[in-house]
C-alpha atoms as a PDB file:
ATOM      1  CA  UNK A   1      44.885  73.080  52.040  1.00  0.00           C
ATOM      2  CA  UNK A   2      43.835  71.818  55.734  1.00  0.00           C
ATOM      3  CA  UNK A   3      40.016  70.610  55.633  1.00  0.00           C
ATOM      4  CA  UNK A   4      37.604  72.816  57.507  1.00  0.00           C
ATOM      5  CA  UNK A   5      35.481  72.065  60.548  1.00  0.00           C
ATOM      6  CA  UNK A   6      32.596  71.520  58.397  1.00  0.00           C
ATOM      7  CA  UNK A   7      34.360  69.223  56.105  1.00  0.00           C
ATOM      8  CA  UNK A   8      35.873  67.498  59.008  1.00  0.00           C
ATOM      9  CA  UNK A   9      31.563  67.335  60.132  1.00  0.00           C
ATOM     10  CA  UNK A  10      30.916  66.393  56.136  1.00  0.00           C
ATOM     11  CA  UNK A  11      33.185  63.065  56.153  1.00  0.00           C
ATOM     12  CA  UNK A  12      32.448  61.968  59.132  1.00  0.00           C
ATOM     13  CA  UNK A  13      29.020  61.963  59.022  1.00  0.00           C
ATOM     14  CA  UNK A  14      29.197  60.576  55.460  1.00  0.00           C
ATOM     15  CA  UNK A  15      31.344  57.648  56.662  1.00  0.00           C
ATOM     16  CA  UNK A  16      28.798  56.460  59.572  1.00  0.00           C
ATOM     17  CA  UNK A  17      25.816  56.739  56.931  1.00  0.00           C
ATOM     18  CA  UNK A  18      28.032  54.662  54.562  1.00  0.00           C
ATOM     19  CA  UNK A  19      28.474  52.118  57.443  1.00  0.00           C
ATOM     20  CA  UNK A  20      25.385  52.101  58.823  1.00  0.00           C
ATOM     21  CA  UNK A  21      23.594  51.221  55.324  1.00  0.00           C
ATOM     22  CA  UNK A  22      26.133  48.989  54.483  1.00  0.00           C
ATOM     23  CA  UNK A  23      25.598  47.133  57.643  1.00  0.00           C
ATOM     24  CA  UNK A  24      21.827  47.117  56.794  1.00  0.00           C
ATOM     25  CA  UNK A  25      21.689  46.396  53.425  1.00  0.00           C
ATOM     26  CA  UNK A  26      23.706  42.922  54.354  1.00  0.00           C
ATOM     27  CA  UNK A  27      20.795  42.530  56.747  1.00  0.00           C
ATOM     28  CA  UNK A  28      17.969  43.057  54.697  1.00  0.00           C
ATOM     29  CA  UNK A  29      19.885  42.242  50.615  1.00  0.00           C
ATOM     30  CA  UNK A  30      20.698  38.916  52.015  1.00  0.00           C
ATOM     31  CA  UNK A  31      17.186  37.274  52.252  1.00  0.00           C
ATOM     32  CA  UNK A  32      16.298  38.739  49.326  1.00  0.00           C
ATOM     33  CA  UNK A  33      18.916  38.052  46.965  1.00  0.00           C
ATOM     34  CA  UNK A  34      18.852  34.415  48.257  1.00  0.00           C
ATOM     35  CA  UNK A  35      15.069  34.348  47.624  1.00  0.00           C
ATOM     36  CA  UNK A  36      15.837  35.875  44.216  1.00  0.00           C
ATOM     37  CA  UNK A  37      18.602  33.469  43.228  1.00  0.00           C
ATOM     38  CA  UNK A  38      16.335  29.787  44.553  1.00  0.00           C
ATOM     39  CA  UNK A  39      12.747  30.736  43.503  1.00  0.00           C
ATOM     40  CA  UNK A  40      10.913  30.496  40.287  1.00  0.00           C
ATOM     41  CA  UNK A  41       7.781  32.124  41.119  1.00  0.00           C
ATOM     42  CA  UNK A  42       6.162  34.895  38.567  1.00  0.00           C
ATOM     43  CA  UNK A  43       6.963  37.318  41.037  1.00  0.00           C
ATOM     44  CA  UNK A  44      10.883  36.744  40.744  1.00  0.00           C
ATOM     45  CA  UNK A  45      10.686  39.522  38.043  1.00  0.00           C
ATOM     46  CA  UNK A  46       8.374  42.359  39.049  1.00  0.00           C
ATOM     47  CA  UNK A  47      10.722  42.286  42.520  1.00  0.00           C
ATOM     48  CA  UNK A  48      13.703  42.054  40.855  1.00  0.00           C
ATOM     49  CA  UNK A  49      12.511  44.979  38.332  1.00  0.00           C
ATOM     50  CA  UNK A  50      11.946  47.015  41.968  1.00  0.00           C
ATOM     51  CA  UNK A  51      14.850  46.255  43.542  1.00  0.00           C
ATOM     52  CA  UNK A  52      17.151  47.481  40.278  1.00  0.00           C
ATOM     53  CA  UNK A  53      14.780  50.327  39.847  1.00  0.00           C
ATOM     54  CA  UNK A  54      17.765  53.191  41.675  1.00  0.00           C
ATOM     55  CA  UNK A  55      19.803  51.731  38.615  1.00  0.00           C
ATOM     56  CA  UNK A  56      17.657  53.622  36.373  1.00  0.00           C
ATOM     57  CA  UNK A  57      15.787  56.333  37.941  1.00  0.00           C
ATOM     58  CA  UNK A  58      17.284  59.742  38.412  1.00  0.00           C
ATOM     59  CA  UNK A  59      18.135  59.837  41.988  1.00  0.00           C
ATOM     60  CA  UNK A  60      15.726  62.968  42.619  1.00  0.00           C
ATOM     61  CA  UNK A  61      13.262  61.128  41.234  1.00  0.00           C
ATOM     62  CA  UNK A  62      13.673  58.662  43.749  1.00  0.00           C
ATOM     63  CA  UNK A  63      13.968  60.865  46.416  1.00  0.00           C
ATOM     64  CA  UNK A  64      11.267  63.278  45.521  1.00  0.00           C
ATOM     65  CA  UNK A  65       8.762  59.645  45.978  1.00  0.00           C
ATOM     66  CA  UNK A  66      10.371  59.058  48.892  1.00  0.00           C
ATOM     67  CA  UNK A  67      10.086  62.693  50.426  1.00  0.00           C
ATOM     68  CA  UNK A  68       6.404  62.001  49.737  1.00  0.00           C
ATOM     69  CA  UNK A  69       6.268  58.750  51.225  1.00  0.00           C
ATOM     70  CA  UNK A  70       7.611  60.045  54.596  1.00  0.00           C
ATOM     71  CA  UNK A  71       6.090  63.645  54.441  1.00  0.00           C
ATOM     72  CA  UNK A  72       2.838  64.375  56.537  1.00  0.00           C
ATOM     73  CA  UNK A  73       1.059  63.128  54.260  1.00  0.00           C
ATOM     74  CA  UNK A  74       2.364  60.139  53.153  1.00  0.00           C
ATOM     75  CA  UNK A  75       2.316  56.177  54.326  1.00  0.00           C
ATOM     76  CA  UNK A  76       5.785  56.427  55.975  1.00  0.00           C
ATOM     77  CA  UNK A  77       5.299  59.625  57.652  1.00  0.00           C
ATOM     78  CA  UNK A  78       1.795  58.775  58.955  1.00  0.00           C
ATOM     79  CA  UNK A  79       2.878  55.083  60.319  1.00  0.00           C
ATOM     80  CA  UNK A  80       6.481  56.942  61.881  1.00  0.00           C
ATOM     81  CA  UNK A  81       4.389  59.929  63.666  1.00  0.00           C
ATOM     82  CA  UNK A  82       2.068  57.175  64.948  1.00  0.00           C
ATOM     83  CA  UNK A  83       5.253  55.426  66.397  1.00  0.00           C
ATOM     84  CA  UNK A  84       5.866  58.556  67.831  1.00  0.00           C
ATOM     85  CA  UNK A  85       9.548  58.948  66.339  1.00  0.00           C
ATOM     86  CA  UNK A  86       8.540  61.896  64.473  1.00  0.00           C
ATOM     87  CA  UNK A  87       8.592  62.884  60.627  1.00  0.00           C
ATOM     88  CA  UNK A  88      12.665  61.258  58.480  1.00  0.00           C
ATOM     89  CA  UNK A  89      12.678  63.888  56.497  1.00  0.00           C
ATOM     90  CA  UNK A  90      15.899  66.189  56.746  1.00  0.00           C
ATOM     91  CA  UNK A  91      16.987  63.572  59.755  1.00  0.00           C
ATOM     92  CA  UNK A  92      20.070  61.402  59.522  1.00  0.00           C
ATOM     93  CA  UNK A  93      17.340  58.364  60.087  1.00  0.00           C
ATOM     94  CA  UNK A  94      15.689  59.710  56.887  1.00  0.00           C
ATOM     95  CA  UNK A  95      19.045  59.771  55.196  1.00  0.00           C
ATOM     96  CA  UNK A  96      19.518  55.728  56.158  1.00  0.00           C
ATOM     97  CA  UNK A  97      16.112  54.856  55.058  1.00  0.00           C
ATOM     98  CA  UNK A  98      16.465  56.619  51.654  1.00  0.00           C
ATOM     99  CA  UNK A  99      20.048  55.147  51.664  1.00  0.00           C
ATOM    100  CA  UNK A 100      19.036  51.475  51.864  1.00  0.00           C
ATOM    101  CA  UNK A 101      16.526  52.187  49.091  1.00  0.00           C
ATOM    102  CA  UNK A 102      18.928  53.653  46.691  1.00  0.00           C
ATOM    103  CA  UNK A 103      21.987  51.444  46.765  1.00  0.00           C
ATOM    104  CA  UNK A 104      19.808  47.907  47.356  1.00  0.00           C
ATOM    105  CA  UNK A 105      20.861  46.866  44.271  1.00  0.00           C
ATOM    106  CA  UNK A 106      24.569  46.988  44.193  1.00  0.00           C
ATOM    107  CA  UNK A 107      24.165  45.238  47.447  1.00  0.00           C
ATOM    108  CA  UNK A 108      21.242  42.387  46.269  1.00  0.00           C
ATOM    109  CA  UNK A 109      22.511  41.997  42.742  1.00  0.00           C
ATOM    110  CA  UNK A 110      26.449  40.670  43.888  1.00  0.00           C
ATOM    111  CA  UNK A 111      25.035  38.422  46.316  1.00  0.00           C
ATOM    112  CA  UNK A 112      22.430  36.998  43.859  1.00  0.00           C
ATOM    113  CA  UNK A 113      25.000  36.240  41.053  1.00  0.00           C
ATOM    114  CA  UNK A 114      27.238  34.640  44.043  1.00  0.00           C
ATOM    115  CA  UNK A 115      24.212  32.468  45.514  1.00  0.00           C
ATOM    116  CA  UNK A 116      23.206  31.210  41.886  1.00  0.00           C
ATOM    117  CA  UNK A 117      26.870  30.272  40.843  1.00  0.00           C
ATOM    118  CA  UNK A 118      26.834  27.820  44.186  1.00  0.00           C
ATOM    119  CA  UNK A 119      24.179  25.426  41.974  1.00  0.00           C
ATOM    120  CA  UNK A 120      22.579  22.900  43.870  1.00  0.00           C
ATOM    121  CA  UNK A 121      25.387  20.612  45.015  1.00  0.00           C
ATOM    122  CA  UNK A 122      26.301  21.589  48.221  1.00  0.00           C
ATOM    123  CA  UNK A 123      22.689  22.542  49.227  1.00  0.00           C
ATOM    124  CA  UNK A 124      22.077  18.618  48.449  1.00  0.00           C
ATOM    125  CA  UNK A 125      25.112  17.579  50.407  1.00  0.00           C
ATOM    126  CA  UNK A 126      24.604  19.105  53.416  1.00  0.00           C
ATOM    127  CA  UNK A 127      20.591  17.868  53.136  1.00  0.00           C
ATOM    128  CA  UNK A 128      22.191  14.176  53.490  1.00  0.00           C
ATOM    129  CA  UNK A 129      24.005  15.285  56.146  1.00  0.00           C
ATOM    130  CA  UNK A 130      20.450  16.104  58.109  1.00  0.00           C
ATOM    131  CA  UNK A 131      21.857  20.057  58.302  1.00  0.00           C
ATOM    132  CA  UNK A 132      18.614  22.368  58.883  1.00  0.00           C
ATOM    133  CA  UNK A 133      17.740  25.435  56.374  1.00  0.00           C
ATOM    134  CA  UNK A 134      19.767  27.995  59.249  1.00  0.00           C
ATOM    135  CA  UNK A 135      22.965  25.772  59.447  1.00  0.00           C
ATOM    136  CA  UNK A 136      23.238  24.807  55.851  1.00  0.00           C
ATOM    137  CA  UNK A 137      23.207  28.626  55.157  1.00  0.00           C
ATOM    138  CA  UNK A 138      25.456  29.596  57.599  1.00  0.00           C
ATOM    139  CA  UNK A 139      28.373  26.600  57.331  1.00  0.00           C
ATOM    140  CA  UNK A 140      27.743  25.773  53.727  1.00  0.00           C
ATOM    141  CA  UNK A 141      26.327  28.880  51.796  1.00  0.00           C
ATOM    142  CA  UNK A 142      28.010  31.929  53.184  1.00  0.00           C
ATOM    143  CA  UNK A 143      31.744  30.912  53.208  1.00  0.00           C
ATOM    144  CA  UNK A 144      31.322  29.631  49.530  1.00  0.00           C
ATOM    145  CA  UNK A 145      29.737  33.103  48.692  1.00  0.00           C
ATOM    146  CA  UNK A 146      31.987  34.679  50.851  1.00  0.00           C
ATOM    147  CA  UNK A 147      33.206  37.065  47.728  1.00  0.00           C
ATOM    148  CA  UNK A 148      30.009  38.012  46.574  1.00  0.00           C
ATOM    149  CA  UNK A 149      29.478  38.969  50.565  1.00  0.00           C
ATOM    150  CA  UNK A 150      32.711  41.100  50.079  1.00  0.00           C
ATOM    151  CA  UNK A 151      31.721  42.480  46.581  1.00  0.00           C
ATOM    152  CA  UNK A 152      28.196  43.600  48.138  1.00  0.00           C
ATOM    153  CA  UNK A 153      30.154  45.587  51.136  1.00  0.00           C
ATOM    154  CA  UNK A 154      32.347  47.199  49.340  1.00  0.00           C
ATOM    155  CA  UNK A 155      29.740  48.340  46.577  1.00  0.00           C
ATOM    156  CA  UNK A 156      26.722  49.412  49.051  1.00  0.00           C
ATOM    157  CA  UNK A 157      29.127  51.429  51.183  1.00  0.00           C
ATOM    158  CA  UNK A 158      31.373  53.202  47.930  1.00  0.00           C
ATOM    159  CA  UNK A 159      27.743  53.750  46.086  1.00  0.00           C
ATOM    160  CA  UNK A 160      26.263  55.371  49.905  1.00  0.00           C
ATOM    161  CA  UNK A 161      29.424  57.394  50.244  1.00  0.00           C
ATOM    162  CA  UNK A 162      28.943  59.086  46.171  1.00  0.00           C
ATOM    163  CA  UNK A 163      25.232  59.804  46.816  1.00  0.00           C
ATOM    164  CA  UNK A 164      24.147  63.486  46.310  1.00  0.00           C
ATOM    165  CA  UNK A 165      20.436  63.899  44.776  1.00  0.00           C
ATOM    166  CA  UNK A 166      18.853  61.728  47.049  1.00  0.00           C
ATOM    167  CA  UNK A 167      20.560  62.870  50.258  1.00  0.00           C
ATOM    168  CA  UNK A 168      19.569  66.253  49.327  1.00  0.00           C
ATOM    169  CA  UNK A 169      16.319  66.035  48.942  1.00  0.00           C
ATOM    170  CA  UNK A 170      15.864  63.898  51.927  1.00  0.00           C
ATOM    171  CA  UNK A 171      18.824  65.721  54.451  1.00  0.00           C
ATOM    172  CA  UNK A 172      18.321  69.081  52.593  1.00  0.00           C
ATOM    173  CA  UNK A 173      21.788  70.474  53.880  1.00  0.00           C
ATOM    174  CA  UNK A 174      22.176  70.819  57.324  1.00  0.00           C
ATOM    175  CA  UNK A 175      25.807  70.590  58.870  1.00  0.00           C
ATOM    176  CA  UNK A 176      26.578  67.881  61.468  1.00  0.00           C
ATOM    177  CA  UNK A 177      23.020  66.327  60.811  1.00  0.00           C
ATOM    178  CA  UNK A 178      22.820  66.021  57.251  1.00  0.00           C
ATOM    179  CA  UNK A 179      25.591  67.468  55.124  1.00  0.00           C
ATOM    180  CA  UNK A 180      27.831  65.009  53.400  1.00  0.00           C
ATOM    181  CA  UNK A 181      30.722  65.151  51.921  1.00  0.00           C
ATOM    182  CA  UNK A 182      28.958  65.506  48.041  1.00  0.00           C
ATOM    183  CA  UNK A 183      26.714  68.088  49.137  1.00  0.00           C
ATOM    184  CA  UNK A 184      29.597  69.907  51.137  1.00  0.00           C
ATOM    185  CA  UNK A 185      31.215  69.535  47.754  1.00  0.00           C
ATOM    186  CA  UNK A 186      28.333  71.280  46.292  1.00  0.00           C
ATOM    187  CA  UNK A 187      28.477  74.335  48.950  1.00  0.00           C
ATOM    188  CA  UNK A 188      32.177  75.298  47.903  1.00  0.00           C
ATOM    189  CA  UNK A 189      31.192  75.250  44.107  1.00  0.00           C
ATOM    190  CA  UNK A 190      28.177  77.185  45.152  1.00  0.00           C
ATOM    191  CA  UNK A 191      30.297  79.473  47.229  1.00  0.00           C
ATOM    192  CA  UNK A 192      33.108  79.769  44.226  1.00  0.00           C
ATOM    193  CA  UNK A 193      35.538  78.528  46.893  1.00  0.00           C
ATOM    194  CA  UNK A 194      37.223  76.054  44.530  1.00  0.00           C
ATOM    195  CA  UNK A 195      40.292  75.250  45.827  1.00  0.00           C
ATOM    196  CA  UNK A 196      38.220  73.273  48.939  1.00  0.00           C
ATOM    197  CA  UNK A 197      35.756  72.015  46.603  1.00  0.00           C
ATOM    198  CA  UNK A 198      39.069  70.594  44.525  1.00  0.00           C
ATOM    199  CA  UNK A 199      40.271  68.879  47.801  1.00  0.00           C
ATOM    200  CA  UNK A 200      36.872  67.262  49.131  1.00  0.00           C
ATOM    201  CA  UNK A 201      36.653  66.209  45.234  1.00  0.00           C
ATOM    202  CA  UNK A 202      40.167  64.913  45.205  1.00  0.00           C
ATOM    203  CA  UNK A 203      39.563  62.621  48.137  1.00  0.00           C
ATOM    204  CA  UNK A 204      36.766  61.469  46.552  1.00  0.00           C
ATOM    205  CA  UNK A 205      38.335  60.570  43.056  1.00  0.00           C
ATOM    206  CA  UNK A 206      41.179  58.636  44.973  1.00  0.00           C
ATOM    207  CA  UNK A 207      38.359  56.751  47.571  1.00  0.00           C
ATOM    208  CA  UNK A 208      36.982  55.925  44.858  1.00  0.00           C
ATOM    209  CA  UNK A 209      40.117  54.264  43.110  1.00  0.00           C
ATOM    210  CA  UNK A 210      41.106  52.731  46.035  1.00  0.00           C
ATOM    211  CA  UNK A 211      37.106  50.830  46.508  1.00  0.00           C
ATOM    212  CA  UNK A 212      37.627  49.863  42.854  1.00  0.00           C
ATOM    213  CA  UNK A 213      41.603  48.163  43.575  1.00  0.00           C
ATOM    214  CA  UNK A 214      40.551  46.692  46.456  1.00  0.00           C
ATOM    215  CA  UNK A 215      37.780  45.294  44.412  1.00  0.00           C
ATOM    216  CA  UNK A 216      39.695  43.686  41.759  1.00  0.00           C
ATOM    217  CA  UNK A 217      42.797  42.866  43.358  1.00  0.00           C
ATOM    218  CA  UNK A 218      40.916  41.276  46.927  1.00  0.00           C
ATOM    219  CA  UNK A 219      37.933  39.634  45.387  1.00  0.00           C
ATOM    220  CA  UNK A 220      39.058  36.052  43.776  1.00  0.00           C
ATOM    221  CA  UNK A 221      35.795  35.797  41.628  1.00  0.00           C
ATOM    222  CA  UNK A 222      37.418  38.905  39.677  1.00  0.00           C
ATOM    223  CA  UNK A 223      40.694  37.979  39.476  1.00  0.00           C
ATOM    224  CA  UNK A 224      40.096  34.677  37.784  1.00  0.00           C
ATOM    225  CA  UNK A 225      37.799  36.720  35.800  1.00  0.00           C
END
């Protein structure tokens, strides 16, 4: 059975989220996963407790605190309408920002297991070589953490791509804005049209398969593993 317009609307709009979050969570993970992995201050473990918290929580839960946090009312929503960008809520910006939030830590966690297995050898070679903080990181740290990099990507965007209680209570359900492909899902079950609902699901299952072989077969940390 031929997708439909609005699933056509449901996986693309689910793929740019996935990338755009993806391409943010490398932005904003990194610095803190490399903070996480090099310091030893108390507050290592209250921010590492925060940033694993979406491991935990039911995802409403999650994104009924964060529907608060950018409602009229709340922090978010007070310092955006002072920006003059308007309210996130039920906007694909408000999907993003509740994305990032919710799969941080199968972005920061890869990349802080891959930054503490360098140890502190080639950190202290390239410091007798006179390389600065920026070029040591760049030349030296990145390339050897190159697979946790490539574990990261492929886990933020398969995790943004599965979502479904967070993106609906922060995108409610409207098509072309805010309707991915798991609440889309959700509409044919709702609607008793099961054959679609089998096919969007379908995709999914084998997506899903395929981020997982690419994972294990790709990644060298695994494979030695």
């Amino acid at each position: 059975m031929p997708f439909s317009s609005e699933d056509w609307g449901a996986i693309r709009l689910t793929l740019e989220l996935a990338a755009v979050v993806t391409a943010l969570l490398l932005v904003i993970g990194t610095p803190i996963a490399w903070w996480l992995a090099r310091t030893r201050s108390w507050w290592k473990g209250p921010v590492g407790a925060v940033v694993a918290l979406p491991l935990v929580l039911p995802p409403t839960v999650l994104g009924f605190y964060l529907l608060l946090a950018m409602g009229p009312h709340g922090p978010v929503g007070a310092f955006t309408e002072w920006l003059g960008i308007g309210r996130l809520p039920f906007t694909f910006a408000g999907l993003v920002v509740a994305s990032v939030f919710y799969s941080m830590p199968f972005v920061v966690q890869p990349l802080q297991n891959a930054f503490e297995a360098l140890g502190d050898r080639p950190l202290e070679a390239a410091a007798t070589l006179r390389a600065g903080p920026l070029d040591t990181f760049f030349s030296v740290v990145v390339p050897l953490a190159r697979p946790g990099f490539l574990t990261a990507s492929i886990l933020g965007f398969a995790h943004t791509v599965g979502e479904f209680g967070v993106v609906l209570m922060i995108g409610g359900n409207i098509p072309e804005q805010t309707r991915v492909v798991s609440v889309q899902i959700y509409d044919h079950v709702e609607a008793m049209e099961y054959a679609q609902a089998h096919v969007l699901a379908a995709g999914m299952v084998i997506f899903s398969f395929v981020v997982l072989l690419g994972l294990y077969t790709l990644n060298p940390s695994r494979r030695r593993a």
